[in-house]
N, C-alpha and C. Protein backbone atom coordinates (compact mmCIF):
# COMPACT_ATOMS: atom_id res chain seq x y z
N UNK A 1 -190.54 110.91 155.89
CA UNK A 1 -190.71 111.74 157.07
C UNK A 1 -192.13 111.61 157.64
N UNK A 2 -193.04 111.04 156.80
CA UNK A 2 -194.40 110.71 157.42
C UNK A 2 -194.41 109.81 158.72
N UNK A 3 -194.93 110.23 159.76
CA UNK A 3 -195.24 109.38 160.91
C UNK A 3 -196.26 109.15 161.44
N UNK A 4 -196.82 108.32 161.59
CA UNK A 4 -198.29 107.73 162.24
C UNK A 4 -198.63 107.48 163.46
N UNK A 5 -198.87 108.02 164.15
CA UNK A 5 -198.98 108.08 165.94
C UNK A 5 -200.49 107.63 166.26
N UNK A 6 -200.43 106.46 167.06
CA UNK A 6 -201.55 105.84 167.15
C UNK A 6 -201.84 105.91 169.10
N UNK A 7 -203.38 105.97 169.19
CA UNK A 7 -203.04 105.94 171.27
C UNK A 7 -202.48 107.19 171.34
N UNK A 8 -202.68 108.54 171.22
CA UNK A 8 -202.01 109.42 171.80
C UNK A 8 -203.09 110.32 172.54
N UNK A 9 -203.08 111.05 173.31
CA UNK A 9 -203.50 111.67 174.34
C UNK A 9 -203.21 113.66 174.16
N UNK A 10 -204.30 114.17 172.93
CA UNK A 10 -203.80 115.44 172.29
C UNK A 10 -204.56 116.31 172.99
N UNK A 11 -203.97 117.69 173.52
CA UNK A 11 -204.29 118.67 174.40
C UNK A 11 -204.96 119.89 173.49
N UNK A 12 -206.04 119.63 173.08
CA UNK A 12 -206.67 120.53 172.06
C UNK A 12 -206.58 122.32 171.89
N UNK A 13 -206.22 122.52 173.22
CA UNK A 13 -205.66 124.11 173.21
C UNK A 13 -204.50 124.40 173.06
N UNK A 14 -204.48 125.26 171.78
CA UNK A 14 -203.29 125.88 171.80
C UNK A 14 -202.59 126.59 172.05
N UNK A 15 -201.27 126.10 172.12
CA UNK A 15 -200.14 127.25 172.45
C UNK A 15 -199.82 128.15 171.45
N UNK A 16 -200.41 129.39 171.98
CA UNK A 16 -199.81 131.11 170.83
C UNK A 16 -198.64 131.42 171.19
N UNK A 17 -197.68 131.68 170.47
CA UNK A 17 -196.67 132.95 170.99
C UNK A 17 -196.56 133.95 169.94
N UNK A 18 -196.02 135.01 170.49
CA UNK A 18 -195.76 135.97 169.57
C UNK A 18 -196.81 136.78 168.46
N UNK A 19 -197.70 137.35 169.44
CA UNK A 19 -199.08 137.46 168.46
C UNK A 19 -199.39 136.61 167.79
N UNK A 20 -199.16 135.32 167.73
CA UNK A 20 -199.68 134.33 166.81
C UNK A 20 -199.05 133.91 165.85
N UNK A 21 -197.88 134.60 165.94
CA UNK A 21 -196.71 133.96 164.68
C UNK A 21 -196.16 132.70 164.80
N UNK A 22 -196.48 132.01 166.17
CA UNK A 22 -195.82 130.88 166.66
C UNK A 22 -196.92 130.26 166.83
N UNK A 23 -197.37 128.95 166.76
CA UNK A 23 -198.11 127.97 167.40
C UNK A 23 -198.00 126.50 167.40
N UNK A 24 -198.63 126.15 168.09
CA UNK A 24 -197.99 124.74 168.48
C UNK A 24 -199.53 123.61 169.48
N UNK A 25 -199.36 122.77 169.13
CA UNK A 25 -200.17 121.87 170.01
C UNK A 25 -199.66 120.73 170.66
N UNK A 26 -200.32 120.37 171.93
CA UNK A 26 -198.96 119.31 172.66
C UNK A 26 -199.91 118.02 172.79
N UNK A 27 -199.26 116.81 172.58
CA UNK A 27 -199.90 115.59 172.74
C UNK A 27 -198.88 114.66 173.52
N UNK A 28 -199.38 113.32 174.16
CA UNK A 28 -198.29 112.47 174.60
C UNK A 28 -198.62 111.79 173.77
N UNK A 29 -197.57 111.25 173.74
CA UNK A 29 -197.63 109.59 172.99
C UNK A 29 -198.01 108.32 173.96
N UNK A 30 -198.02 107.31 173.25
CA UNK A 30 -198.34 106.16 174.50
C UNK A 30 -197.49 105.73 174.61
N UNK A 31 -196.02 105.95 174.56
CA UNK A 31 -194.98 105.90 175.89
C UNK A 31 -195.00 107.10 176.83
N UNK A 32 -195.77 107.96 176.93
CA UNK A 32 -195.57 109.12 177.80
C UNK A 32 -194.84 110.13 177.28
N UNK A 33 -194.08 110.03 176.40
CA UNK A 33 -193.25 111.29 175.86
C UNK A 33 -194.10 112.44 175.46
N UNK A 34 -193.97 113.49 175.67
CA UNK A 34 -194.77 114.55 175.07
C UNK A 34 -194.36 115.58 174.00
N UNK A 35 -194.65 115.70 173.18
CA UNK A 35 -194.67 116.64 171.85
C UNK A 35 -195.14 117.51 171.83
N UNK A 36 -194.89 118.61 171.13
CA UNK A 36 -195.80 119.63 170.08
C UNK A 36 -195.52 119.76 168.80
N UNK A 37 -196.42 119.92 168.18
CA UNK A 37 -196.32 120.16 166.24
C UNK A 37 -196.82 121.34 166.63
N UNK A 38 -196.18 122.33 165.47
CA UNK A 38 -196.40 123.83 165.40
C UNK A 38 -195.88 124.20 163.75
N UNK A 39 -196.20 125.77 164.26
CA UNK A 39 -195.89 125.85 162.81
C UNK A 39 -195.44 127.55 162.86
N UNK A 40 -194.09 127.71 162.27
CA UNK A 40 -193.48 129.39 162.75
C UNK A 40 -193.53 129.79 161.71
N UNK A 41 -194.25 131.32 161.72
CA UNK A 41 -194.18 132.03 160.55
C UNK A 41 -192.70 132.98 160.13
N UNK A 42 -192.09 133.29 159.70
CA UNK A 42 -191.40 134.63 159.05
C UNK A 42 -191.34 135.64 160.27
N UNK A 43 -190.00 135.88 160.77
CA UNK A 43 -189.73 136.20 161.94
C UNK A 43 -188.45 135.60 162.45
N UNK A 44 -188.21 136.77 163.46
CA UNK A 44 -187.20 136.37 164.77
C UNK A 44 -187.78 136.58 165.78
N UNK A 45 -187.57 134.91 167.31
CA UNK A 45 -187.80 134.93 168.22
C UNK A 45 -186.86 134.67 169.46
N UNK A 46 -187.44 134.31 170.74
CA UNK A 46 -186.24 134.16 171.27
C UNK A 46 -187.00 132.98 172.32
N UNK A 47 -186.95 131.74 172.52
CA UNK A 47 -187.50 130.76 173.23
C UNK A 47 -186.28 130.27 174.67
N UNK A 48 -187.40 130.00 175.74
CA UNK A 48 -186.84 129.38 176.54
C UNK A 48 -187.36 127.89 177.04
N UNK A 49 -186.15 127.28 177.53
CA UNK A 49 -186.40 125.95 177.96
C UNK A 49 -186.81 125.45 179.47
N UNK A 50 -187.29 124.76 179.44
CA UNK A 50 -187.76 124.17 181.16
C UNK A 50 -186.99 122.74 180.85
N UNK A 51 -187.60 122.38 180.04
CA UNK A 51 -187.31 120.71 179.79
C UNK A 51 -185.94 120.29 178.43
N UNK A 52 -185.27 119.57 178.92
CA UNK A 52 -184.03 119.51 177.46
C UNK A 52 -185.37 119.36 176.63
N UNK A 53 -184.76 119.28 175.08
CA UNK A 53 -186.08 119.13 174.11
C UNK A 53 -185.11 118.75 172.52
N UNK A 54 -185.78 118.39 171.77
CA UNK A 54 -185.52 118.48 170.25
C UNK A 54 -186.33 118.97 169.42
N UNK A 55 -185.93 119.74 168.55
CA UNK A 55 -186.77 120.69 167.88
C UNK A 55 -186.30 119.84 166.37
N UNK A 56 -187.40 119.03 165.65
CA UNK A 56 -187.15 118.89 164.33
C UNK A 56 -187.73 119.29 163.37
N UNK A 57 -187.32 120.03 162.39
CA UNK A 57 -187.42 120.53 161.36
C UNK A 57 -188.48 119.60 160.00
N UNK A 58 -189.82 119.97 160.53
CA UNK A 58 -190.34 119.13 159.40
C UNK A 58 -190.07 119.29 157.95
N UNK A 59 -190.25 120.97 157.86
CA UNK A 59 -190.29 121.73 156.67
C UNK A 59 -189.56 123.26 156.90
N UNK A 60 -188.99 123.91 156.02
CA UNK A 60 -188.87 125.28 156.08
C UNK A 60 -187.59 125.63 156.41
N UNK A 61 -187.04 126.47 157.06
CA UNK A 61 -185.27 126.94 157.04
C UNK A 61 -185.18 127.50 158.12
N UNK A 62 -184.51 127.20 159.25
CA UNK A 62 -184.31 128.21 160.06
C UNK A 62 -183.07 128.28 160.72
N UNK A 63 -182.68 129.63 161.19
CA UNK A 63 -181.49 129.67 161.79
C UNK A 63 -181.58 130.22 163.36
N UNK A 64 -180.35 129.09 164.18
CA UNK A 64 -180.60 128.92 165.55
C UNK A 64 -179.39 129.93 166.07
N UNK A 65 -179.52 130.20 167.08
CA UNK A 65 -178.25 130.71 167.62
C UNK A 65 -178.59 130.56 169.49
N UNK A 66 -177.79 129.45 170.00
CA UNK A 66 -177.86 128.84 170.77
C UNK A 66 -177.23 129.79 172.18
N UNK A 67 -178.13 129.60 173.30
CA UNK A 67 -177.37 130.42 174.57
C UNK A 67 -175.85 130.12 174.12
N UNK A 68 -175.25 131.08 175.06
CA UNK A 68 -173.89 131.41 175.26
C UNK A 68 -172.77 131.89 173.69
N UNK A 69 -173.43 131.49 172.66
CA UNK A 69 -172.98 131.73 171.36
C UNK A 69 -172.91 133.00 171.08
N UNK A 70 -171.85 133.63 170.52
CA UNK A 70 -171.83 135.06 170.07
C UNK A 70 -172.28 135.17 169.13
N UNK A 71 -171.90 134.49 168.30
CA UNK A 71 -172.55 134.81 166.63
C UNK A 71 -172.15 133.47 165.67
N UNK A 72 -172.57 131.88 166.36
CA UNK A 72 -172.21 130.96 165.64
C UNK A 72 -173.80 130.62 165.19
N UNK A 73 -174.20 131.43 164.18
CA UNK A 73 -175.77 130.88 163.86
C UNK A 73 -175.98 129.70 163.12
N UNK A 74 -176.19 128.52 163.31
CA UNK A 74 -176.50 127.96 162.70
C UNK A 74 -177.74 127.51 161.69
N UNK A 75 -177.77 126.54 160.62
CA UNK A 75 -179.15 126.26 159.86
C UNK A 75 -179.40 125.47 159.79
N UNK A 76 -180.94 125.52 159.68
CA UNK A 76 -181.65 123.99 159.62
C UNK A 76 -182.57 123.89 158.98
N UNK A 77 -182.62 122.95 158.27
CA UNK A 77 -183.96 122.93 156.97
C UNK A 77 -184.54 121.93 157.33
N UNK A 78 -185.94 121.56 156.63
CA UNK A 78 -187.12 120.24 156.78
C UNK A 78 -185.98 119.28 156.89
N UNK A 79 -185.93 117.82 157.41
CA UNK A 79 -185.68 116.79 157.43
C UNK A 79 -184.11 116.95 158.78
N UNK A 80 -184.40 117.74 159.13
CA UNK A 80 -182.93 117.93 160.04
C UNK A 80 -183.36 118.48 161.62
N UNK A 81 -182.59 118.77 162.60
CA UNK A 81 -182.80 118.64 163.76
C UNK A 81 -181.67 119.02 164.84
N UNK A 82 -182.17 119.73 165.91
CA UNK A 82 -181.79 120.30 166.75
C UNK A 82 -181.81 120.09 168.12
N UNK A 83 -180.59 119.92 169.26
CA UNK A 83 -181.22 119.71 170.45
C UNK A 83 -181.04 121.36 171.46
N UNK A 84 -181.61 120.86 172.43
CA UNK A 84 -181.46 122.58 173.52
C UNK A 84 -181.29 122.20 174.96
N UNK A 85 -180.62 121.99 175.60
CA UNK A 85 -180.44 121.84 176.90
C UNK A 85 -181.66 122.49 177.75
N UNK A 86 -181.74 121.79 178.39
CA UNK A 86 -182.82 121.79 179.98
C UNK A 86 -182.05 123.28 180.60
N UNK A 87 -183.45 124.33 181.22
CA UNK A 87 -183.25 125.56 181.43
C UNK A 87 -182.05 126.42 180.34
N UNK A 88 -182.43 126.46 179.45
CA UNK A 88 -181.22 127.11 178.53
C UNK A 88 -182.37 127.93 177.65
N UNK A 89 -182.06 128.46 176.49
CA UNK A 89 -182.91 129.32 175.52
C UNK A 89 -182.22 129.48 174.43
N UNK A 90 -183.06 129.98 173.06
CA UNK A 90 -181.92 129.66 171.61
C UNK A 90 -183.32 130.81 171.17
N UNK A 91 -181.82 131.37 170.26
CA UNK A 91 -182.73 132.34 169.37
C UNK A 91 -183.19 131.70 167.90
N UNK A 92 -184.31 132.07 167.22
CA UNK A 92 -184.60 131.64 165.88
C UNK A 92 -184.64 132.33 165.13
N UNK A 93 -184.41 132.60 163.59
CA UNK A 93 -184.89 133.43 162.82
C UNK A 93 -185.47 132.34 161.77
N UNK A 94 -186.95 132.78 161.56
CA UNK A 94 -187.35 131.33 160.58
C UNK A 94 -187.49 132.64 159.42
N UNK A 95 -186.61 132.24 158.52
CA UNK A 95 -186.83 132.21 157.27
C UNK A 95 -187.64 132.09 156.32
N UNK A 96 -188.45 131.26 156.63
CA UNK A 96 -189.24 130.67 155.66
C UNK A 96 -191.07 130.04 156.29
N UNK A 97 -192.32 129.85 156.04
CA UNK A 97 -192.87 129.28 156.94
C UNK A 97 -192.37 127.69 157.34
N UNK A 98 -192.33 127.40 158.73
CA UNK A 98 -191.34 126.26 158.96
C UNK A 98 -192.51 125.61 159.98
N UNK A 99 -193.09 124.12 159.52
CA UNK A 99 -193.07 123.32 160.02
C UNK A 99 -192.56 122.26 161.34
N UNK A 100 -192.58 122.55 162.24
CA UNK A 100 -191.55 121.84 163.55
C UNK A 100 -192.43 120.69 164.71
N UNK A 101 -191.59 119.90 165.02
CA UNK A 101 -192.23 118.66 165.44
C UNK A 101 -190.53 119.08 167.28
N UNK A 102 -191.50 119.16 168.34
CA UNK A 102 -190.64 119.59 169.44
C UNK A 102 -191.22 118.38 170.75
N UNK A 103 -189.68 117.59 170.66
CA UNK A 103 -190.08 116.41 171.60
C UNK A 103 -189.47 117.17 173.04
N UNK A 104 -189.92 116.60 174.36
CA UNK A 104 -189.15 117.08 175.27
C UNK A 104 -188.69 115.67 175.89
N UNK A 105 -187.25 116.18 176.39
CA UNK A 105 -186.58 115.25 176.66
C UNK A 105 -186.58 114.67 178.04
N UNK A 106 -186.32 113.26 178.49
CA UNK A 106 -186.04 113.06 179.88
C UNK A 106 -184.74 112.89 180.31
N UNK A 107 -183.90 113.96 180.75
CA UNK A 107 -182.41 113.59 181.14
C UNK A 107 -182.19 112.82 182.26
């Protein structure tokens, strides 16, 4: 799961949410794609989207429950991965402290 990103272009301020239970930093890569690595503490949140995106699970456990879903929560642990549609939103409950690597997508 180690990855080595070489040439990237990292935006040194960070993104807080949630008093600080959430954070995250955004870099491009040198294809232009843009990222954030973050890191969620112990908690439930509720995120929204601008851009489709993938949320992968470096480390830690969490459970998603995706717009329009009543109660199909799903889980996701380190090494696994999630996508979210463009303008949409997904709830989290991280379980555990969780590690996350969040690409945004170009549809």
């Amino acid at each position: 799961m180690s990855m080595i990103e070489k040439d990237v272009d990292l935006l040194k301020k960070a993104n807080i949410y949630f008093d600080g239970k959430v954070t995250s930093r955004n870099y491009t890569d040198k294809n232009g794609v843009v990222r954030s690595l973050g890191i969620m503490l112990p908690g439930e949140y509720t995120f929204g989207t601008k851009a489709a995106e993938n949320m992968e699970i470096m480390s830690g456990k969490v459970e998603v429950l995706f717009a329009g879903m009543d109660s199909n929560w799903e889980t996701f642990k380190g090494g696994e991965s999630f996508d979210v549609p463009a303008n949409s939103s997904f709830e989290i409950k991280v379980d555990e402290i969780t590690d996350y690597c969040c690409t945004y997508l170009n549809e």
